[in-house]
N, C-alpha and C. Protein backbone atom coordinates (compact mmCIF):
# COMPACT_ATOMS: atom_id res chain seq x y z
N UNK A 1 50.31 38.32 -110.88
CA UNK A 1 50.42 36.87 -111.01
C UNK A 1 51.23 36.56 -112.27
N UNK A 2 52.54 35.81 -111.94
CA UNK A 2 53.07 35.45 -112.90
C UNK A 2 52.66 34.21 -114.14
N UNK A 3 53.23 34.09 -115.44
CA UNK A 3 52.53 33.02 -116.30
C UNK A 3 52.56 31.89 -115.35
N UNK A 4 53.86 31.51 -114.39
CA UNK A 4 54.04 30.24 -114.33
C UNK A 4 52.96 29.92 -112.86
N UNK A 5 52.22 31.25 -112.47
CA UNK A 5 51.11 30.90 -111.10
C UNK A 5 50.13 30.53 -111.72
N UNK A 6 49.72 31.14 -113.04
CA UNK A 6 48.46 30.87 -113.31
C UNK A 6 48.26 29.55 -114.68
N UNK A 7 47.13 29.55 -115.25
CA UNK A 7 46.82 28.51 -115.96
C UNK A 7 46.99 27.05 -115.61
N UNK A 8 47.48 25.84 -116.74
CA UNK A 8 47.65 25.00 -116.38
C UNK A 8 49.51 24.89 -115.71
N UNK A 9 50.22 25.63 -115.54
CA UNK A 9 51.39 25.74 -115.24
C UNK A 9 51.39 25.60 -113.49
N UNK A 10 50.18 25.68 -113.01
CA UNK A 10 49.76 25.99 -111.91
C UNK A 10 49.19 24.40 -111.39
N UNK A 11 48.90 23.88 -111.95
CA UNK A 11 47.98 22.10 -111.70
C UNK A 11 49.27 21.91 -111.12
N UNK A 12 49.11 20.94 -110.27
CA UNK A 12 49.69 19.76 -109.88
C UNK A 12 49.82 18.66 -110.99
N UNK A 13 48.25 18.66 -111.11
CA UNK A 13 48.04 17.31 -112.19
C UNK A 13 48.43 17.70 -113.55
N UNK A 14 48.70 18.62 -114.39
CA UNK A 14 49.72 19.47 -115.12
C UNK A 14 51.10 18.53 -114.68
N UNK A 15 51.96 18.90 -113.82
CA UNK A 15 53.10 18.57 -113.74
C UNK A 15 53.17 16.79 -113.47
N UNK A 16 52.14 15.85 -112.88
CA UNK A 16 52.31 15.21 -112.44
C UNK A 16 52.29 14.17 -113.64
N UNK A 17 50.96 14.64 -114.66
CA UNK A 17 51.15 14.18 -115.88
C UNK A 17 52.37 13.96 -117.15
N UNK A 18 53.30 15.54 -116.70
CA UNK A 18 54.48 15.41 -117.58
C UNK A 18 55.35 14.35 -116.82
N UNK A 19 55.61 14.71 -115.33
CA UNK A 19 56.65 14.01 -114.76
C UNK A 19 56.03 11.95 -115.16
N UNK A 20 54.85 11.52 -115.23
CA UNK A 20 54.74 10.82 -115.73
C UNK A 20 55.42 10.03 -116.93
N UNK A 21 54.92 11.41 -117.96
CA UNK A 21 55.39 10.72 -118.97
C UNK A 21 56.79 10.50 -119.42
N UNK A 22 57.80 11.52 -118.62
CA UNK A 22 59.35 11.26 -118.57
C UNK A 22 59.80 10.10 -117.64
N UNK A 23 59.40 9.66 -116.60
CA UNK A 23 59.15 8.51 -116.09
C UNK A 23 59.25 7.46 -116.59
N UNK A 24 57.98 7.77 -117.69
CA UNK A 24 57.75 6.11 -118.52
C UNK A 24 58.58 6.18 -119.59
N UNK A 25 58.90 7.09 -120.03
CA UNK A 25 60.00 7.52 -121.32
C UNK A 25 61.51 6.69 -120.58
N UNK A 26 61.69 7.06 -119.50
CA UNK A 26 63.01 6.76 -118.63
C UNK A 26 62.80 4.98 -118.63
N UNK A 27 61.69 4.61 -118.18
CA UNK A 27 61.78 3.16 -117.79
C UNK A 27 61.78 2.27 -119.02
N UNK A 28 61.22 3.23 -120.24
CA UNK A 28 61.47 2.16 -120.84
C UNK A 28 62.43 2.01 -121.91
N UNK A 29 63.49 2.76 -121.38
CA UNK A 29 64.90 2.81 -122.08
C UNK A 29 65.89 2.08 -120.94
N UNK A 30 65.19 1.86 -119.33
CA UNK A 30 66.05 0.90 -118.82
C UNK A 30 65.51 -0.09 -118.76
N UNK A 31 64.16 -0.57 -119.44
CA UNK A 31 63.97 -1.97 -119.73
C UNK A 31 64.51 -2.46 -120.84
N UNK A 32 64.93 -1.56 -121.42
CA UNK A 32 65.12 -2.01 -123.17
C UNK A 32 65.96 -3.10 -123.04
N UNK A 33 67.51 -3.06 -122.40
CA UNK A 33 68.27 -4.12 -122.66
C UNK A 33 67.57 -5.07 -122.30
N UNK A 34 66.06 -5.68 -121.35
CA UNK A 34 65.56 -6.78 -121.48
C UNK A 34 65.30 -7.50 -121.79
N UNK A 35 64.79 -6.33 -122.68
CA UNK A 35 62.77 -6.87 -123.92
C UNK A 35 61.98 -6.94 -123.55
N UNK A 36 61.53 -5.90 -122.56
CA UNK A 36 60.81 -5.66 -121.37
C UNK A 36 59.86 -5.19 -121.82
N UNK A 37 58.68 -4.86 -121.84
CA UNK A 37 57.66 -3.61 -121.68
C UNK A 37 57.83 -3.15 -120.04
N UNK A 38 56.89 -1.75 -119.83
CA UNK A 38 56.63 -1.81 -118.78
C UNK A 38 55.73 -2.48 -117.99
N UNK A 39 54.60 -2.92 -118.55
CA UNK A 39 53.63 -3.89 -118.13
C UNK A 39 53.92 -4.87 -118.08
N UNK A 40 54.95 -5.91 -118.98
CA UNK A 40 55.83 -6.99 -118.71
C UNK A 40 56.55 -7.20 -117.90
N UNK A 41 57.52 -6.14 -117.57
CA UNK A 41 58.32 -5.76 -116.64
C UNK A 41 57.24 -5.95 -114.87
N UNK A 42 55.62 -5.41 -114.89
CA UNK A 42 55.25 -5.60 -113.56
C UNK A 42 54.59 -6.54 -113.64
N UNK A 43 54.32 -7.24 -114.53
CA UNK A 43 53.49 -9.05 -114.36
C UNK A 43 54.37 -9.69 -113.81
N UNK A 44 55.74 -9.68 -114.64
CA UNK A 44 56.98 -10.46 -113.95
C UNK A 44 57.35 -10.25 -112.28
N UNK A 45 57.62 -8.89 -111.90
CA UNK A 45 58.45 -8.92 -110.99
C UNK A 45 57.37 -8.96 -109.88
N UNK A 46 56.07 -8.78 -110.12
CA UNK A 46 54.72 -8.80 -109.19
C UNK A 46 54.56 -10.02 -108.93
N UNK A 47 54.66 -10.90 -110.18
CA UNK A 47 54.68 -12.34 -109.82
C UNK A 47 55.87 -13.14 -109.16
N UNK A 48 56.68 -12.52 -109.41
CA UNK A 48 58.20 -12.79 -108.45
C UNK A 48 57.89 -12.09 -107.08
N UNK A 49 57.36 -11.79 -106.66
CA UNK A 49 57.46 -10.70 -105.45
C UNK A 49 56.08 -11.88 -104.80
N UNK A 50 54.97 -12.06 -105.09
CA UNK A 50 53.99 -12.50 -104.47
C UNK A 50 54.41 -14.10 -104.20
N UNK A 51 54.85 -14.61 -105.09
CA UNK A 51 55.77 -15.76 -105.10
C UNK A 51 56.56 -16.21 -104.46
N UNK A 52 57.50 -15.07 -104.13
CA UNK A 52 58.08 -15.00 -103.15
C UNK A 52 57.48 -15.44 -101.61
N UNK A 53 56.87 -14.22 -101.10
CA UNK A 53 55.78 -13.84 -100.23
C UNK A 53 54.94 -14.90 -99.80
N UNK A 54 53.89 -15.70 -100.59
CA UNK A 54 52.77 -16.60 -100.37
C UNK A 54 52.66 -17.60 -101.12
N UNK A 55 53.55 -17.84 -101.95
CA UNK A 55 53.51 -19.20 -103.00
C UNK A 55 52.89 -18.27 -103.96
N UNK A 56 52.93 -19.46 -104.92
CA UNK A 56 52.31 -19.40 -106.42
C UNK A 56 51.20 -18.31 -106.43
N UNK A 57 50.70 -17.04 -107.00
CA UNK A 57 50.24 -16.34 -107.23
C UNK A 57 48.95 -16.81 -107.98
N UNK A 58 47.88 -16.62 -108.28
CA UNK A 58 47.00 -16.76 -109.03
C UNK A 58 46.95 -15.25 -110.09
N UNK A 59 46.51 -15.62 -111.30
CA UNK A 59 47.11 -14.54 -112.58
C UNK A 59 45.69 -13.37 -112.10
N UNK A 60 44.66 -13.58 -111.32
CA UNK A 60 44.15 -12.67 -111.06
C UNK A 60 44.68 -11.60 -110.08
N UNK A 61 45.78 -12.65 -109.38
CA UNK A 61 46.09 -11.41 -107.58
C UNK A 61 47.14 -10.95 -108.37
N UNK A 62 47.99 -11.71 -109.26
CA UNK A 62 48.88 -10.71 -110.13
C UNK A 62 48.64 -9.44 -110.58
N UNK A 63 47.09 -9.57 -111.36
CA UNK A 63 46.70 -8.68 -112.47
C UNK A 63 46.05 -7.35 -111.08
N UNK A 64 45.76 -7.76 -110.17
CA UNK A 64 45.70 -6.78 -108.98
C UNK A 64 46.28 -5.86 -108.55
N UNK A 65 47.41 -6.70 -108.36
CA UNK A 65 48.49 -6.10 -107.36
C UNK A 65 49.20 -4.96 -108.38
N UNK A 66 49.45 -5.31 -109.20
CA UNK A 66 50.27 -5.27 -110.84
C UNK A 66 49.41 -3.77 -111.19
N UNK A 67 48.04 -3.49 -111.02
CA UNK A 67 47.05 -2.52 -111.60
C UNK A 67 46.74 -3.23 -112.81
N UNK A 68 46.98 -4.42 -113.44
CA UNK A 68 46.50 -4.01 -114.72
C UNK A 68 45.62 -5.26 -115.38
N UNK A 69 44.02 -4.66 -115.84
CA UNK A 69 43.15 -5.91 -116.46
C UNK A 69 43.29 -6.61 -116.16
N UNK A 70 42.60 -8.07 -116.71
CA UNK A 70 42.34 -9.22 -116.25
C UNK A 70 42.63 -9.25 -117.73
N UNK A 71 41.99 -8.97 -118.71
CA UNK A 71 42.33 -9.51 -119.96
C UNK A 71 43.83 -8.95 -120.81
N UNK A 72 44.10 -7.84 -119.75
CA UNK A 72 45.34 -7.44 -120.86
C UNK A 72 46.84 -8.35 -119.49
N UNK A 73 46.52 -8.98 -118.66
CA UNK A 73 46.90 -9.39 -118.33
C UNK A 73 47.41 -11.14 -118.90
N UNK A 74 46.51 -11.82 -119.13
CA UNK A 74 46.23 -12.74 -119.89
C UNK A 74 47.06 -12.95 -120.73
N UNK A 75 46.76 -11.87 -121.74
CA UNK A 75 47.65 -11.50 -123.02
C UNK A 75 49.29 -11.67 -122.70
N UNK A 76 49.26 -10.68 -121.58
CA UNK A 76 51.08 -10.21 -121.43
C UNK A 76 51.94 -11.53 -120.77
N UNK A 77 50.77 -12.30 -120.06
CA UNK A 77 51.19 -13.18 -119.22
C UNK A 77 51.65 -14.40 -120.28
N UNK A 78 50.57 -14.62 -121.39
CA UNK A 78 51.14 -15.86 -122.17
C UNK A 78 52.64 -15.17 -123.34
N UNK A 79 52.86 -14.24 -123.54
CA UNK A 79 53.95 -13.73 -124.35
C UNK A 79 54.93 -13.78 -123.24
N UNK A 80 54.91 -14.21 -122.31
CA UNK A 80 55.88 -14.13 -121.28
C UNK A 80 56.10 -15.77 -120.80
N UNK A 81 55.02 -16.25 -121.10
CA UNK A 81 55.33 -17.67 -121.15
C UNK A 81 55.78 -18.35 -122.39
N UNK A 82 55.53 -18.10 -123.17
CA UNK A 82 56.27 -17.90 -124.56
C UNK A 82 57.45 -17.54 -124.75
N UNK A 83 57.79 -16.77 -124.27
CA UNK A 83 59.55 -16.14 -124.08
C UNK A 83 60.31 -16.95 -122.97
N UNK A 84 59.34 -18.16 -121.55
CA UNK A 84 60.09 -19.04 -121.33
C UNK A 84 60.48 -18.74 -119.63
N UNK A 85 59.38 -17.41 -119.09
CA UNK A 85 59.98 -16.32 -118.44
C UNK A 85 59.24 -17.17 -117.04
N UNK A 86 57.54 -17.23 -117.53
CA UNK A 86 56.64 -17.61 -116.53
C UNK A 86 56.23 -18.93 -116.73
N UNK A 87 55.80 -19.78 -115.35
CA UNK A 87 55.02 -20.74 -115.84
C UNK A 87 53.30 -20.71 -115.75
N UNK A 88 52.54 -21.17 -116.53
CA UNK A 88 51.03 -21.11 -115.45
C UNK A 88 50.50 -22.17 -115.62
N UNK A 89 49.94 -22.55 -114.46
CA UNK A 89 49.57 -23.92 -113.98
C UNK A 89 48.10 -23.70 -113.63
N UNK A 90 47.51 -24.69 -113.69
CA UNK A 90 45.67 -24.92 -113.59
C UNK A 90 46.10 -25.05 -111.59
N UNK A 91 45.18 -23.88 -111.18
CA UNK A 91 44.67 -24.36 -109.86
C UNK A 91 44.09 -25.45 -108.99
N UNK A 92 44.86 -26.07 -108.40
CA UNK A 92 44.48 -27.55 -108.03
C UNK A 92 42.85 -27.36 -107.37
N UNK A 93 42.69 -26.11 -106.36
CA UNK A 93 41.08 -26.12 -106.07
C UNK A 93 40.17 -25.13 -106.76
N UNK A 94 40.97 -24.59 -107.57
CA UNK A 94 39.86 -23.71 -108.82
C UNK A 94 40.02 -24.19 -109.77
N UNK A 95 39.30 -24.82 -110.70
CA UNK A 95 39.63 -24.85 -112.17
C UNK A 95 39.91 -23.95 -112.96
N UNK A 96 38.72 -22.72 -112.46
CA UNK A 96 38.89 -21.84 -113.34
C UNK A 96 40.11 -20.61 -113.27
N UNK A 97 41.11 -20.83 -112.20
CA UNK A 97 42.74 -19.72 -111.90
C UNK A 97 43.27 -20.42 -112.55
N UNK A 98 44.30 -19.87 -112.61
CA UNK A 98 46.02 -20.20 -113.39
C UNK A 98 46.70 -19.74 -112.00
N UNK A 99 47.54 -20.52 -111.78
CA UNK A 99 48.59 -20.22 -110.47
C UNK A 99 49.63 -19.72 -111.33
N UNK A 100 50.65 -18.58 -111.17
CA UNK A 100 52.31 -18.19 -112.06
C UNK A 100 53.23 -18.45 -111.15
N UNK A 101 54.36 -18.94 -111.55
CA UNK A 101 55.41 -19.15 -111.38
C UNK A 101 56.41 -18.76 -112.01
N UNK A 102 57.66 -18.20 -111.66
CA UNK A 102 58.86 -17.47 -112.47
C UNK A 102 59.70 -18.91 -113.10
N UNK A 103 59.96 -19.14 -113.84
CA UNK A 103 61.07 -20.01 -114.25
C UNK A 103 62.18 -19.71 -113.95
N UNK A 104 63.51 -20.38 -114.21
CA UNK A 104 64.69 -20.17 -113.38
C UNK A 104 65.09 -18.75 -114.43
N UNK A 105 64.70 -18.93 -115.67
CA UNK A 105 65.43 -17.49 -116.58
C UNK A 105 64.47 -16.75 -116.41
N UNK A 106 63.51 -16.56 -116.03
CA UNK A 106 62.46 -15.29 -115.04
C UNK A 106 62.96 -14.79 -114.30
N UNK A 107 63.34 -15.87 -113.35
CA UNK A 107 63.93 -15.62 -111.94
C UNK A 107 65.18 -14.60 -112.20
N UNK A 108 66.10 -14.96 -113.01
CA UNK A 108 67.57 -14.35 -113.38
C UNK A 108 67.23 -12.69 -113.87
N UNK A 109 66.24 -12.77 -115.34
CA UNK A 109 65.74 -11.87 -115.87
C UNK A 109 65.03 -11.15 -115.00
N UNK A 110 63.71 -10.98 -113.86
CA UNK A 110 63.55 -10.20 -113.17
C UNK A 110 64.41 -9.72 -112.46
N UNK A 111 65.30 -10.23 -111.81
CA UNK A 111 66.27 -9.64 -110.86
C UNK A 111 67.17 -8.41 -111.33
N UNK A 112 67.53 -8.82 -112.37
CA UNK A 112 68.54 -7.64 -113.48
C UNK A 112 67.45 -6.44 -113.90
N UNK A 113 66.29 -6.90 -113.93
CA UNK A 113 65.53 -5.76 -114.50
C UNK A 113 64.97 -5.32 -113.43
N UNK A 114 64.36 -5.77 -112.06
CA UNK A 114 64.37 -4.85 -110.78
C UNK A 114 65.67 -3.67 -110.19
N UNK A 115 66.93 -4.57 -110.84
CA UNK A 115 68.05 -3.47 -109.90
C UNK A 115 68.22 -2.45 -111.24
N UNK A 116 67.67 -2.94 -112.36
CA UNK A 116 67.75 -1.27 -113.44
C UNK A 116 66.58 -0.79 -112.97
N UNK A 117 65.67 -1.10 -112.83
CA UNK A 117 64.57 0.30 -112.06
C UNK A 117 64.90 1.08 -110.84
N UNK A 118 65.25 -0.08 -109.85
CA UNK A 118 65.98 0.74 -108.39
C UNK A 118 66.75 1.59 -108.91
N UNK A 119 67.55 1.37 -109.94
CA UNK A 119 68.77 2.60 -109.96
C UNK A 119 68.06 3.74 -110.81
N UNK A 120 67.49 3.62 -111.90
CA UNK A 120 66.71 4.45 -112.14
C UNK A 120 65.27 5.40 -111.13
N UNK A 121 65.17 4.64 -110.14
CA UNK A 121 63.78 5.01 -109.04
C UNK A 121 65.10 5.69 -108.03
N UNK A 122 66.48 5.58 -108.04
CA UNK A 122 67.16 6.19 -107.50
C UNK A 122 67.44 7.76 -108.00
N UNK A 123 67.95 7.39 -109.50
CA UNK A 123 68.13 8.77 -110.41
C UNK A 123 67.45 9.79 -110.36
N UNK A 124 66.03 9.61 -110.35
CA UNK A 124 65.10 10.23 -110.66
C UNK A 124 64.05 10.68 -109.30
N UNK A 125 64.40 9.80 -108.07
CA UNK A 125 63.62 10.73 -106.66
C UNK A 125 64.80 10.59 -105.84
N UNK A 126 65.79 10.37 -105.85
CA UNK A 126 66.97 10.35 -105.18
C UNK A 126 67.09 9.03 -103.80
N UNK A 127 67.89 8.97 -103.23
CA UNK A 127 68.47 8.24 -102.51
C UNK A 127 67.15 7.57 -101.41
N UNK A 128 66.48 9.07 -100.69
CA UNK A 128 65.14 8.71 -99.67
C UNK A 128 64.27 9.38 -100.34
N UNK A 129 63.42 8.33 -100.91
CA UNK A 129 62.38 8.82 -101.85
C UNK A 129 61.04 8.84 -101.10
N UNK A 130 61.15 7.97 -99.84
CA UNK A 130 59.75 7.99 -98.87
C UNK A 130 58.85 9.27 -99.07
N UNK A 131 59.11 10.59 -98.86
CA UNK A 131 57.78 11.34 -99.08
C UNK A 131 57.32 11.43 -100.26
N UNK A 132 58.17 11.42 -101.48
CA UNK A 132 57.92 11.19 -102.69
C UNK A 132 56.50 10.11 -103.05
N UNK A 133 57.29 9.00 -102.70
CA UNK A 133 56.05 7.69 -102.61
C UNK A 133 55.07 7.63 -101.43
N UNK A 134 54.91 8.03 -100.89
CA UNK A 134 54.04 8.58 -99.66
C UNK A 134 52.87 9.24 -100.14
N UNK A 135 53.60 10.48 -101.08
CA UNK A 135 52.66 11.10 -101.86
C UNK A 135 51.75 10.53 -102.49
N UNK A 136 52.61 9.71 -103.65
CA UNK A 136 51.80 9.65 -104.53
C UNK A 136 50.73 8.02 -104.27
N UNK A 137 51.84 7.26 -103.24
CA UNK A 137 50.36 5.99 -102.81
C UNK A 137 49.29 6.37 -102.05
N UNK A 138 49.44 8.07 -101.74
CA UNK A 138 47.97 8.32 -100.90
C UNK A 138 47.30 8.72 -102.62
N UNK A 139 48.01 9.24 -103.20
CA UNK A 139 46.85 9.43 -104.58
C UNK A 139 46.58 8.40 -104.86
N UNK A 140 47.14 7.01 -105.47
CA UNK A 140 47.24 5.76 -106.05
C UNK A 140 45.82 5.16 -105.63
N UNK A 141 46.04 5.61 -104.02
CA UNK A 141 44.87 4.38 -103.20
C UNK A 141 43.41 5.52 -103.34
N UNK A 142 43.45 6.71 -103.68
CA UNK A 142 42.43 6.85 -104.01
C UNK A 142 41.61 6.48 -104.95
N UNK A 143 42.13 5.61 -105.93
CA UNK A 143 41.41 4.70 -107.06
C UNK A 143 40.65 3.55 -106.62
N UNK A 144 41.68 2.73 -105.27
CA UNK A 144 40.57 1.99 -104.72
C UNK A 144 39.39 2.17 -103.41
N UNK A 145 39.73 3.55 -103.52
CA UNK A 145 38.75 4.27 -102.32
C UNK A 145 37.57 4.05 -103.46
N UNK A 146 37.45 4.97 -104.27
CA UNK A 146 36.34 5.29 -104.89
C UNK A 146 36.00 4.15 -105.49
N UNK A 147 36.61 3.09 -105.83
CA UNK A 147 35.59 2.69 -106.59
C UNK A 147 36.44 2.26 -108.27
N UNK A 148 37.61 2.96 -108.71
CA UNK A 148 37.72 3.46 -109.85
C UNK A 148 39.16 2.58 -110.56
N UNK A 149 39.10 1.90 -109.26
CA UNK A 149 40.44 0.89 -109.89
C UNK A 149 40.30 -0.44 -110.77
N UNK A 150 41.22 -0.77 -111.60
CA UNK A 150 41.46 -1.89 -112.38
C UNK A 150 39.92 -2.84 -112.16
């Protein structure tokens, strides 16, 4: 058995963890020309995408869809309304939601920063990435199998 069969050289979750972190190393050198984070980067374009889709989003189906908190959501969501990006509006039959909306320089700004990820989600699993992401949303959704998600 060679070094690279055995130990951690051998995990999946070993490799899946590095390829991770070059991933996020990658994305967030093509968010940079934004002023993006990566978590900024998916409040925005999650909320552009659901927006799209079903109207006005509520900042909880955002913080859902998105994977991330309810409270670190909050946070990212008002520095983004602050920068002029999002709007959030009081729910006409909940008091207690915020509905989001992209503003027109959201609107502009997500778009430029979706086609630098596509090209980067190009670079990096190539052209037909389907089994790639196949893969890994059968891992993904095992977080909300169990129990263990956001």
């Amino acid at each position: 058995m060679s070094a690279a069969d055995s130990g951690p050289l051998a995990s999946p979750g070993f490799w899946l963890h590095h390829a991770a972190l070059t991933w996020r190393a990658r994305m967030e050198t093509a968010l940079g020309p934004f002023d993006l984070t990566h978590t900024q980067f998916m409040l925005l374009a999650t909320t552009g995408w659901l927006e799209g889709t079903a109207g006005p989003p509520t900042q909880a189906q955002v913080a859902e869809h998105a994977g991330c908190d309810r409270q670190m959501t909050s946070r990212v969501v008002r520095t983004l309304q602050g920068r002029g990006l999002i709007a959030r509006d009081n729910d006409r039959s909940d008091a207690r939601a915020l509905r989001l909306t992209l503003t027109s320089e959201g609107r502009v700004l997500a778009r430029q920063a979706i086609q630098a990820v596509r090209d980067l989600d190009t670079r990096m699993f190539g052209a037909d990435p389907a089994r790639m992401r196949d893969a890994l949303r059968a891992i993904a959704e095992l977080r909300d199998a169990d129990g263990t998600g956001p």
